[in-house]
N, C-alpha and C. Protein backbone atom coordinates (compact mmCIF):
# COMPACT_ATOMS: atom_id res chain seq x y z
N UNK A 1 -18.90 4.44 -0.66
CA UNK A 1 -18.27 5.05 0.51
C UNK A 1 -17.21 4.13 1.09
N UNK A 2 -17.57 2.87 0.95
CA UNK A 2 -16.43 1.59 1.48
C UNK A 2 -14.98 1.80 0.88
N UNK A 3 -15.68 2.07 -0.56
CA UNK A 3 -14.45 1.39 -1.75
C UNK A 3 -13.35 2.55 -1.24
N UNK A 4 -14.19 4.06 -1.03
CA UNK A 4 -13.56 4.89 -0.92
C UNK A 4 -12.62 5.05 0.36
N UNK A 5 -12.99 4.44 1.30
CA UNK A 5 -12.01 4.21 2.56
C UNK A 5 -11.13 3.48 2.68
N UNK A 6 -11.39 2.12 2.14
CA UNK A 6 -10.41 1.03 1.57
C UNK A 6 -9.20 1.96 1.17
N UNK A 7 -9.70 2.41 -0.50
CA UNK A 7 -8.64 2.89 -1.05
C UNK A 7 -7.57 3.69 -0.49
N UNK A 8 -8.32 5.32 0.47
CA UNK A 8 -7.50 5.88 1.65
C UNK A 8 -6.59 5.31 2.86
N UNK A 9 -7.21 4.18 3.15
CA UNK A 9 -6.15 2.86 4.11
C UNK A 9 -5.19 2.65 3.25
N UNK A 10 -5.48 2.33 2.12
CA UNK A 10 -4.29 1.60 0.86
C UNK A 10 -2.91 2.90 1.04
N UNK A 11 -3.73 4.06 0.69
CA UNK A 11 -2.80 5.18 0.25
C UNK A 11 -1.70 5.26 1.89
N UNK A 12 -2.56 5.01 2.66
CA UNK A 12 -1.97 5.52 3.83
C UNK A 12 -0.96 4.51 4.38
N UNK A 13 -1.18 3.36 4.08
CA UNK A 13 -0.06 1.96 4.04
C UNK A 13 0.52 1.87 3.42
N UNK A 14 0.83 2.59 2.11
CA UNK A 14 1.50 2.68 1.32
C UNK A 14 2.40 3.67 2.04
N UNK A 15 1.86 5.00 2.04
CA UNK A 15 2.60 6.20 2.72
C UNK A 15 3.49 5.65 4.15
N UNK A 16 2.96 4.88 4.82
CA UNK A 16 3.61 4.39 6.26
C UNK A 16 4.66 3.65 5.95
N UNK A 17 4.33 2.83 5.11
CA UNK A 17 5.92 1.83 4.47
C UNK A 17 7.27 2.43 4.00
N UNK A 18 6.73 3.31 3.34
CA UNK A 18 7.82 4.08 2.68
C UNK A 18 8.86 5.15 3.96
N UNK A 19 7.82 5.68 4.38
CA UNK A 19 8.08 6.27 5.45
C UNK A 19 9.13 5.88 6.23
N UNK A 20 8.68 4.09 6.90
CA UNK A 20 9.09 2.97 7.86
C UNK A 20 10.85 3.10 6.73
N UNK A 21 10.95 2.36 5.83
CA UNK A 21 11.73 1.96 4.44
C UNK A 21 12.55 3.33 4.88
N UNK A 22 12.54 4.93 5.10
CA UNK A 22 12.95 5.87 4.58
C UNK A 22 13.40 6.13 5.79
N UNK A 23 13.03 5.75 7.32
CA UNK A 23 13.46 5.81 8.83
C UNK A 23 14.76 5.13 8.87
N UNK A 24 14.93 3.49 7.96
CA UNK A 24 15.94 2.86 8.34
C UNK A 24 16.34 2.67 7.33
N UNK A 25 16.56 3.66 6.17
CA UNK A 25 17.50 3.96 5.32
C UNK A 25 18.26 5.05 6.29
N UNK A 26 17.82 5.91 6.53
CA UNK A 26 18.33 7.09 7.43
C UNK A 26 19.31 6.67 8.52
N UNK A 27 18.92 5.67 9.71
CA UNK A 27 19.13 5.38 10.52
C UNK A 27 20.61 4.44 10.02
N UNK A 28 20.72 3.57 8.83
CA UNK A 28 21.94 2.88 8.31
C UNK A 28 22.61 3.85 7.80
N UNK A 29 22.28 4.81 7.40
CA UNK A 29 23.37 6.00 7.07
C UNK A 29 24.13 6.75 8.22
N UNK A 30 23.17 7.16 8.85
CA UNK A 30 24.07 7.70 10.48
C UNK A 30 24.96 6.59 10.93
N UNK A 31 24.86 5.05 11.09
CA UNK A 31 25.91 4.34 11.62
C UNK A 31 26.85 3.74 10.48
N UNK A 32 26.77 4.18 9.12
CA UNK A 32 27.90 3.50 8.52
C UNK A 32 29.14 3.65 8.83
N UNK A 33 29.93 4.95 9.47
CA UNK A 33 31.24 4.95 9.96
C UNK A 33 31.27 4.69 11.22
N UNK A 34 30.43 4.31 12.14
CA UNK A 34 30.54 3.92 13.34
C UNK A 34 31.06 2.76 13.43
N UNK A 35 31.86 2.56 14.61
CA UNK A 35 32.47 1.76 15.03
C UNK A 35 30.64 0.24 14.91
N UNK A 36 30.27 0.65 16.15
CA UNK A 36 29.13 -0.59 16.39
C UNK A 36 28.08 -0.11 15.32
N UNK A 37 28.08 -1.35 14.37
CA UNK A 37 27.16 -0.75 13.40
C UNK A 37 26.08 -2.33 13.30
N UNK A 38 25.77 -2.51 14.61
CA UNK A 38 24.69 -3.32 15.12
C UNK A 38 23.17 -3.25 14.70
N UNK A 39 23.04 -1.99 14.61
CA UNK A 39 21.83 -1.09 14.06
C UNK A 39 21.01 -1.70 12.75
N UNK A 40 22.11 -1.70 12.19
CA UNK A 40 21.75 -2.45 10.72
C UNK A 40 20.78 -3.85 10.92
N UNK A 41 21.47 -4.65 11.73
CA UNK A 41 20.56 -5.75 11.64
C UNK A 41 19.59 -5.44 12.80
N UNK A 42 19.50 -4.66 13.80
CA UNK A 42 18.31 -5.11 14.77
C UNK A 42 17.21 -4.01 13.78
N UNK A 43 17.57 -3.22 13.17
CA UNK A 43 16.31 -2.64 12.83
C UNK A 43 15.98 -3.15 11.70
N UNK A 44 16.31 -4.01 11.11
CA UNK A 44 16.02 -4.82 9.86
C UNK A 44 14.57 -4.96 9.92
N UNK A 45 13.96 -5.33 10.91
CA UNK A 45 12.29 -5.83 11.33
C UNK A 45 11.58 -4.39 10.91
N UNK A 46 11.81 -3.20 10.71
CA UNK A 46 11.39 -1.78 10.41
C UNK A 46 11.18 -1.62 8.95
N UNK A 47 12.26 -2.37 8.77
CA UNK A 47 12.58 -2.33 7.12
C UNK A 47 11.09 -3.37 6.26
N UNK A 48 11.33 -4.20 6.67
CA UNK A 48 10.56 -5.56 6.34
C UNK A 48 8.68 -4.98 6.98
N UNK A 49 8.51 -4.50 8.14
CA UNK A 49 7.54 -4.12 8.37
C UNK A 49 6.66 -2.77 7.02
N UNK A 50 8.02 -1.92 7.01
CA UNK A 50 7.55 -1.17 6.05
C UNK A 50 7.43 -1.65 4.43
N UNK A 51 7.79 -2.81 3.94
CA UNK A 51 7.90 -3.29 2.89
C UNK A 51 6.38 -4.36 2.90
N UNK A 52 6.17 -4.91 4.05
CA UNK A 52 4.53 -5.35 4.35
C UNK A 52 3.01 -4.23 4.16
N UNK A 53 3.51 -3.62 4.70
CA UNK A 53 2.64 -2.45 4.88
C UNK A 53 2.56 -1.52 3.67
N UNK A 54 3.56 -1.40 2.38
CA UNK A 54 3.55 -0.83 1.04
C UNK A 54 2.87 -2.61 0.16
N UNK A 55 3.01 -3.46 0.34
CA UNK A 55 2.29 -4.72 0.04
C UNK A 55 0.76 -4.93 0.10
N UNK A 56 0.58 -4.32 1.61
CA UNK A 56 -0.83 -4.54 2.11
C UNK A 56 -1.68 -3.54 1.19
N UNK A 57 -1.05 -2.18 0.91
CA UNK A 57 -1.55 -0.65 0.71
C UNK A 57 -1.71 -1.24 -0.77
N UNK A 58 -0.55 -1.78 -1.66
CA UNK A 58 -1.26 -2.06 -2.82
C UNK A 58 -1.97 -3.19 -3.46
N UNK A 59 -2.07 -3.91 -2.32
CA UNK A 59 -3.06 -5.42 -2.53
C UNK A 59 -4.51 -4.10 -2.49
N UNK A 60 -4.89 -3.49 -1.29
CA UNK A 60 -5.79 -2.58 -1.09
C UNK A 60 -6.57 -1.95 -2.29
N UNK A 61 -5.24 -1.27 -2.75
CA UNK A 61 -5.79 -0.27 -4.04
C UNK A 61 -6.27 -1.06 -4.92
N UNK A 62 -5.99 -2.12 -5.36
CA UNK A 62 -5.84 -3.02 -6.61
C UNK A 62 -7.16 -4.01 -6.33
N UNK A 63 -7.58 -4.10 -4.97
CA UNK A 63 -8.89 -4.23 -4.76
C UNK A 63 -10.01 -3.46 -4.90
N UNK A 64 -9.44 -2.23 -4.48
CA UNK A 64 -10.68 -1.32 -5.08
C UNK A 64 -10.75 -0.79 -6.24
N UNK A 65 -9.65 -1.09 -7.15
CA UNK A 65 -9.83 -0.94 -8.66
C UNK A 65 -11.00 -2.08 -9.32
N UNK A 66 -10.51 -3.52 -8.72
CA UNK A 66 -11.08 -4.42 -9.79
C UNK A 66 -12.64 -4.43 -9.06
N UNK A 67 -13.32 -3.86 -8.12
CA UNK A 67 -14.82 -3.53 -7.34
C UNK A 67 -15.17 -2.39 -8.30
N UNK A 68 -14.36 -1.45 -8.50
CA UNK A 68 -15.00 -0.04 -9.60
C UNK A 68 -15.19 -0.61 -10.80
N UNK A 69 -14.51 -1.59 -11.46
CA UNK A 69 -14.86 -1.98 -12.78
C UNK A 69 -15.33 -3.16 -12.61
N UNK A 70 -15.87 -3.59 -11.66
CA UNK A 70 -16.99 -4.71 -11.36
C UNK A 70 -18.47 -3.72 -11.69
N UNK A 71 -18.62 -2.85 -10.76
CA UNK A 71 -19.79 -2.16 -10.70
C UNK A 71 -19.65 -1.53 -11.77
N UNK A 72 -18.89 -1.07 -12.56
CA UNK A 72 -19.00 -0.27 -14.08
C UNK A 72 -19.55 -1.57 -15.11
N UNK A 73 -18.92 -2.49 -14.48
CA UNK A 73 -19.41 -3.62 -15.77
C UNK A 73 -20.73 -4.26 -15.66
N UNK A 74 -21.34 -3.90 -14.12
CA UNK A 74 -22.80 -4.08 -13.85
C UNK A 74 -23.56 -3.54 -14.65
N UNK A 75 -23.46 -1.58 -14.09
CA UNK A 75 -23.72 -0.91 -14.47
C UNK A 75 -24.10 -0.65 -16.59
N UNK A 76 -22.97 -0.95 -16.90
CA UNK A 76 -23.12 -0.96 -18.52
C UNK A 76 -23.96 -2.35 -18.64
N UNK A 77 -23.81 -3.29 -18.28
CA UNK A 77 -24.39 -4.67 -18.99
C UNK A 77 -26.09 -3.89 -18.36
N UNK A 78 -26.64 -3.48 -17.12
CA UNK A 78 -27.84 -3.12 -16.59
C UNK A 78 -28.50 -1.91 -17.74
N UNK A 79 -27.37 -1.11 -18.33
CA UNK A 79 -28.23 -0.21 -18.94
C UNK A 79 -28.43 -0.90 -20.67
N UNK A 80 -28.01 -1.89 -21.14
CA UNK A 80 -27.71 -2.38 -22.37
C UNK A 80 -29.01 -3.48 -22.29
N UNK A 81 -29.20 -3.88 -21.11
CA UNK A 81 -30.39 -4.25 -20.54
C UNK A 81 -32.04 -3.92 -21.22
N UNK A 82 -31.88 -2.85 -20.54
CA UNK A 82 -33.11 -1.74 -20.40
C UNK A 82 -32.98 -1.36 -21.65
N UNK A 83 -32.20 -1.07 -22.52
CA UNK A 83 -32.16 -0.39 -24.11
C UNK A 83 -33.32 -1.34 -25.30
N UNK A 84 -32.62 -2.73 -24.81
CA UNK A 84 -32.51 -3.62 -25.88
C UNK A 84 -34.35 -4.06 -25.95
N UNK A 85 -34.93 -3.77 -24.53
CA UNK A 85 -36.67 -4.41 -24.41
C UNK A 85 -37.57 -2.98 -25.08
């Protein structure tokens, strides 16, 4: 039930980054012909936040991959176990 929430945080930090990444792609497109195109650098921290947060989401997943094939590798060595007596 853990692994499984983990993983849904992962997906969803992943999803928020991109999101964040896809706000201030947007936002540098509306001011490229503008005169004050200031924008660019103060929202830079949006950019970088969302590039943390797609980092965090797949450190996440990649944790709950190598826990599923922890317990699969329990699991098989436990039943190879029990066969062999």
């Amino acid at each position: 039930m853990r692994l499984k929430l983990v993983w849904v945080i992962g997906l969803l930090l992943i999803l928020a980054g991109a999101g964040l990444i896809g706000m201030y792609i947007v936002q540098v497109w509306q001011v490229l012909k503008a005169s004050d195109q200031s924008i660019i650098f103060w929202y830079l921290p949006i950019a970088f936040l969302g590039l943390l947060a797609i980092m965090a989401g797949s450190i996440s997943i990649a944790w709950v991959k190598q826990q599923r094939q922890n317990i699969n590798k329990k699991q098989s060595k436990g039943n190879q176990d029990d066969t062999t007596t």
